[in-house]
C-alpha atoms as a PDB file:
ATOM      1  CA  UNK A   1       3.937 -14.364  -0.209  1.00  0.00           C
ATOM      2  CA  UNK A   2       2.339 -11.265  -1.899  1.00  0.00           C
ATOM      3  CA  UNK A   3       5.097  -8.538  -2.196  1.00  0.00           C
ATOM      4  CA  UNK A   4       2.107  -5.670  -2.369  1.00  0.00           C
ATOM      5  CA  UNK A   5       0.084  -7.133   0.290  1.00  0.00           C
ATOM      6  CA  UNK A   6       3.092  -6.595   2.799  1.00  0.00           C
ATOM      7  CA  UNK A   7       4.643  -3.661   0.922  1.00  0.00           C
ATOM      8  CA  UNK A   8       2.088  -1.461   3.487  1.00  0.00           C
ATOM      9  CA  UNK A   9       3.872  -2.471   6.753  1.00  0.00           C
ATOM     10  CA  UNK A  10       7.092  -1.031   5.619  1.00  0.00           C
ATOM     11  CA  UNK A  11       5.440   2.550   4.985  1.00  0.00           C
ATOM     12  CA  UNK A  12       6.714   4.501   7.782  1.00  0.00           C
ATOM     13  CA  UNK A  13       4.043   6.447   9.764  1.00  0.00           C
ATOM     14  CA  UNK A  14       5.547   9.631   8.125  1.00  0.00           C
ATOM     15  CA  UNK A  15       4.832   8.576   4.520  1.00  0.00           C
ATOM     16  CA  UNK A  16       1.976   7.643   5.481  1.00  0.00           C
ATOM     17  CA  UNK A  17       0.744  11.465   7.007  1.00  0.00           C
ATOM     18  CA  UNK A  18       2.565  12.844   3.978  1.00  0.00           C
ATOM     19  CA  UNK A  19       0.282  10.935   1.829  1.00  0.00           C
ATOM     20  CA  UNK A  20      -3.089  11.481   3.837  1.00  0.00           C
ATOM     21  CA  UNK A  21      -2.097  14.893   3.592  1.00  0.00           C
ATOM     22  CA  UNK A  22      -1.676  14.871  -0.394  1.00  0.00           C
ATOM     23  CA  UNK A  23      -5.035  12.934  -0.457  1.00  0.00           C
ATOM     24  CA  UNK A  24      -6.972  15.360   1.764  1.00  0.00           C
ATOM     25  CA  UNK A  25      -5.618  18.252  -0.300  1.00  0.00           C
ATOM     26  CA  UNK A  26      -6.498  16.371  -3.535  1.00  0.00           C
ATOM     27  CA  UNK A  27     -10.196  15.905  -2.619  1.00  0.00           C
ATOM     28  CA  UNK A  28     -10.948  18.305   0.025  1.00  0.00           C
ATOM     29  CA  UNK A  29      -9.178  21.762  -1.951  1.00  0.00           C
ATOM     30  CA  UNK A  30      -9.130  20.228  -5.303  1.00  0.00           C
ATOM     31  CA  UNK A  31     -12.215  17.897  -5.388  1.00  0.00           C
ATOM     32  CA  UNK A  32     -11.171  15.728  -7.689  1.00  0.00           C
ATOM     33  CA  UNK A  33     -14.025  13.306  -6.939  1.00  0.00           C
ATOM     34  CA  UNK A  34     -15.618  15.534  -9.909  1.00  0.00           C
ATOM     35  CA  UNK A  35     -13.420  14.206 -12.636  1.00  0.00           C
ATOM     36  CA  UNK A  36     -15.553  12.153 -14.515  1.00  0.00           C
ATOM     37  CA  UNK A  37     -12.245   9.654 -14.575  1.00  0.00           C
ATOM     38  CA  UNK A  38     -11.889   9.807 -10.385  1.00  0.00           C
ATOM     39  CA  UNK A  39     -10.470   6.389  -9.365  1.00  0.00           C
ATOM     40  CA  UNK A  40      -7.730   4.995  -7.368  1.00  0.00           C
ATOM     41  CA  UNK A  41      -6.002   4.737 -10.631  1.00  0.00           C
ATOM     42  CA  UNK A  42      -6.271   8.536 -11.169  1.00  0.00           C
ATOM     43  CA  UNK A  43      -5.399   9.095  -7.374  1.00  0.00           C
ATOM     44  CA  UNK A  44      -2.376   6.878  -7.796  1.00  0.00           C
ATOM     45  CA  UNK A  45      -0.999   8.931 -10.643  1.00  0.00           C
ATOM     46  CA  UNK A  46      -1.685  11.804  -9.039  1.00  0.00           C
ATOM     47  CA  UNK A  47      -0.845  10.970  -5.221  1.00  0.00           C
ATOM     48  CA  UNK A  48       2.582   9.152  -6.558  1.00  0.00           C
ATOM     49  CA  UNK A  49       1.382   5.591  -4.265  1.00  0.00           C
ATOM     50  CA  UNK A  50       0.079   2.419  -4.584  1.00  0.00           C
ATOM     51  CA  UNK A  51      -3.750   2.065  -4.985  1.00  0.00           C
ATOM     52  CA  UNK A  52      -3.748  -0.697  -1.939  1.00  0.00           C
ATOM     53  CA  UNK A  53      -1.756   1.471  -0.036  1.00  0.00           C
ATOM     54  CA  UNK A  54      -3.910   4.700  -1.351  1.00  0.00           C
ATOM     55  CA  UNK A  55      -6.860   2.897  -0.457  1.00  0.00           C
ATOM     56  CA  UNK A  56      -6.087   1.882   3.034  1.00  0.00           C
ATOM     57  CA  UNK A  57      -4.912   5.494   4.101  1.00  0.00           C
ATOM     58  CA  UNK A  58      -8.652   6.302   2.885  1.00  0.00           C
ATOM     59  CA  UNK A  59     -10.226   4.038   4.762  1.00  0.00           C
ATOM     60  CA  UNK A  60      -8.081   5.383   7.755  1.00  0.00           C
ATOM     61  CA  UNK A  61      -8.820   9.262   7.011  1.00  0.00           C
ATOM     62  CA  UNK A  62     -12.543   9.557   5.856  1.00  0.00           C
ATOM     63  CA  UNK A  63     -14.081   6.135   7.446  1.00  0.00           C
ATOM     64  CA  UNK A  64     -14.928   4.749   4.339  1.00  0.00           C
ATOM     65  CA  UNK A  65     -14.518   2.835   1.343  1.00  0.00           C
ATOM     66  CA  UNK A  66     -13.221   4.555  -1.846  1.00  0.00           C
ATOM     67  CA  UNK A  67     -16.692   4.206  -3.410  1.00  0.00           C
ATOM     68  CA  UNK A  68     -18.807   5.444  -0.704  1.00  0.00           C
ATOM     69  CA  UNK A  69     -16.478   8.419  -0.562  1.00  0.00           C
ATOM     70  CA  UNK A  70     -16.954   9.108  -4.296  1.00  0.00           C
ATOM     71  CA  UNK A  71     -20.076   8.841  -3.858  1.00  0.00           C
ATOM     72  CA  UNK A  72     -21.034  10.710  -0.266  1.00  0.00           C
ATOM     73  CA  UNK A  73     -18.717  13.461  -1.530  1.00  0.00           C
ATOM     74  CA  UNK A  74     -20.023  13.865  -5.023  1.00  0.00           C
ATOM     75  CA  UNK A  75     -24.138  13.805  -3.551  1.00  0.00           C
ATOM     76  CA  UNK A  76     -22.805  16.354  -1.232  1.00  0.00           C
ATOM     77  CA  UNK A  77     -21.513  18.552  -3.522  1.00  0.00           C
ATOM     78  CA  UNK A  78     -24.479  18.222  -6.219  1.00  0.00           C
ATOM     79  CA  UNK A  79     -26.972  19.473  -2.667  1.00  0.00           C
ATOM     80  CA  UNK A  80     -23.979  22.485  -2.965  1.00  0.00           C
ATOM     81  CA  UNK A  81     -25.188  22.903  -6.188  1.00  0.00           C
ATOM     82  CA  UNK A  82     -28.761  22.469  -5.704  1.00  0.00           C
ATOM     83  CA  UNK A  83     -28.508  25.402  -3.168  1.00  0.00           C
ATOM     84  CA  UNK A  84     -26.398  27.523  -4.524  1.00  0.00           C
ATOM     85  CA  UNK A  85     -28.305  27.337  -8.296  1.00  0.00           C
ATOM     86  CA  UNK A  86     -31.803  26.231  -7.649  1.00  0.00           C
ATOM     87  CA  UNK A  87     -33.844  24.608 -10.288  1.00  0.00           C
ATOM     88  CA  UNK A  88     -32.171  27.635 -12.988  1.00  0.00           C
ATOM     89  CA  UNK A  89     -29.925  24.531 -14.260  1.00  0.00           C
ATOM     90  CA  UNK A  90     -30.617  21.706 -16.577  1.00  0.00           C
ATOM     91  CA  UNK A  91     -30.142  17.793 -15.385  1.00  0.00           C
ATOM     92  CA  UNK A  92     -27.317  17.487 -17.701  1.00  0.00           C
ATOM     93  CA  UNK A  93     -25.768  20.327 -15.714  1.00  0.00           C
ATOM     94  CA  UNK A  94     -25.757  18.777 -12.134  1.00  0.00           C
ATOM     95  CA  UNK A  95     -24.846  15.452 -14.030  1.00  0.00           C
ATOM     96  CA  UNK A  96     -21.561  16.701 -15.431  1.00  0.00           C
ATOM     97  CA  UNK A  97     -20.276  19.171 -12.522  1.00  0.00           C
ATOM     98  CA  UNK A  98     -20.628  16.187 -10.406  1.00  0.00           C
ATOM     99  CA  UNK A  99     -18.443  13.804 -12.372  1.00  0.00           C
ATOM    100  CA  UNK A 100     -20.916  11.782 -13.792  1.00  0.00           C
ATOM    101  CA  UNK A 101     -21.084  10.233 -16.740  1.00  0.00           C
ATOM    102  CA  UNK A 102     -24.570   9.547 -16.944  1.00  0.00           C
ATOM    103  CA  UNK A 103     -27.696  10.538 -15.358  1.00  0.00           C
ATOM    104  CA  UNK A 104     -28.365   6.859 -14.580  1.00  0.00           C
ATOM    105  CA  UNK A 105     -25.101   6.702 -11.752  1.00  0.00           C
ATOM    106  CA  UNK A 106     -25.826   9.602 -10.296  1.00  0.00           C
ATOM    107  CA  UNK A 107     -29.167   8.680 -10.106  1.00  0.00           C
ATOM    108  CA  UNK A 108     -27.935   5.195  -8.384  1.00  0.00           C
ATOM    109  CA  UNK A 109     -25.920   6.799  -6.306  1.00  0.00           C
ATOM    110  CA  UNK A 110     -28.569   9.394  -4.846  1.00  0.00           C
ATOM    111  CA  UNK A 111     -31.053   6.542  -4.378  1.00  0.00           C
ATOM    112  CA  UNK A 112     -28.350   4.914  -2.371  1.00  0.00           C
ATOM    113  CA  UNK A 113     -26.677   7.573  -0.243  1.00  0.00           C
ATOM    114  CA  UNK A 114     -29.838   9.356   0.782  1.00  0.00           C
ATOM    115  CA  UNK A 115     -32.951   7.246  -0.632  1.00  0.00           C
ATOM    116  CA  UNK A 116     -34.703  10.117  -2.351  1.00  0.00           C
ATOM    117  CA  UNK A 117     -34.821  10.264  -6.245  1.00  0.00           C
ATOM    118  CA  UNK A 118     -33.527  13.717  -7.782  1.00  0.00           C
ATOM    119  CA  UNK A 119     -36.951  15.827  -7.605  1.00  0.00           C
ATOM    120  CA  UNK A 120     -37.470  15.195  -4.393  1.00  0.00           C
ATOM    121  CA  UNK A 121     -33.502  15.626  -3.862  1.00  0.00           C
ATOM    122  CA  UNK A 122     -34.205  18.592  -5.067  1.00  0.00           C
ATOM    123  CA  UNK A 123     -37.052  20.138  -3.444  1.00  0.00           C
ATOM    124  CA  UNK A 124     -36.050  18.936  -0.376  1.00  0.00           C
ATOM    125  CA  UNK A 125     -33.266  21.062  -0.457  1.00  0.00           C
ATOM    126  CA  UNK A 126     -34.384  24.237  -1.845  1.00  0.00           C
ATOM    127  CA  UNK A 127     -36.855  23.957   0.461  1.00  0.00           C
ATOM    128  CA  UNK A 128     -34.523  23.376   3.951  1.00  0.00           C
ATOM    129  CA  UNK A 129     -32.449  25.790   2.533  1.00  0.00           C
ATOM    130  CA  UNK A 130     -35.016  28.358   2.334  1.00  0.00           C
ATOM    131  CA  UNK A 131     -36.639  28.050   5.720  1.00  0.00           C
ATOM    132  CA  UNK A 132     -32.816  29.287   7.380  1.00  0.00           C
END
């Protein structure tokens, strides 16, 4: 038997809302999913859990895997940007606020979350945001 893979069922339900709670707080107040090192291995050190455990109380809070919350939350906060900054910043700007390490992911990752590439990201936004 795998110790880890049972280790879960013997979280009580209280651990388990004391950790959602650290892990909302972590992403929603300190948005760590801009840290260019954001992983479950950064969330373990910094939530004090396991990364299966970590993982599965992520799935259970947001609905989704860990990568398609890095990646939902970081596209939603570079259209943040986008809005609140307009076309005044450079690429390498949005890149790095965002906690990418290269154009290329983030890139990736906008393709996949909302299939636009980043100029028409980009203008799509400015432009919805303008006509409120």
């Amino acid at each position: 038997m795998n110790f880890i893979r049972f280790f879960s069922f013997w979280v009580t339900p209280k651990k388990k809302i004391t950790l959602a709670n650290r892990l909302d707080h972590l992403i929603e107040t300190e948005s760590v999913y801009t840290y260019p090192n954001f992983s479950l291995a950064l969330l373990e050190e910094m939530a004090g859990s396991n990364q299966k455990l970590i993982n599965e109380v992520l799935n259970e809070l947001y609905q989704q895997s860990f990568f398609e919350l890095k990646r939902s939350k970081r596209i939603n906060y570079l259209k943040h940007l986008i809005i609140k900054e307009g076309e005044n910043k450079s690429l390498s700007y949005y890149v790095t606020c965002c906690g990418y390490s290269e154009s290329e992911s983030m890139f990736q990752d906008l393709k996949l979350e909302t299939g636009l590439d980043f100029e028409d990201f980009c203008r799509y936004n400015i432009n919805v945001f303008n006509q409120k």
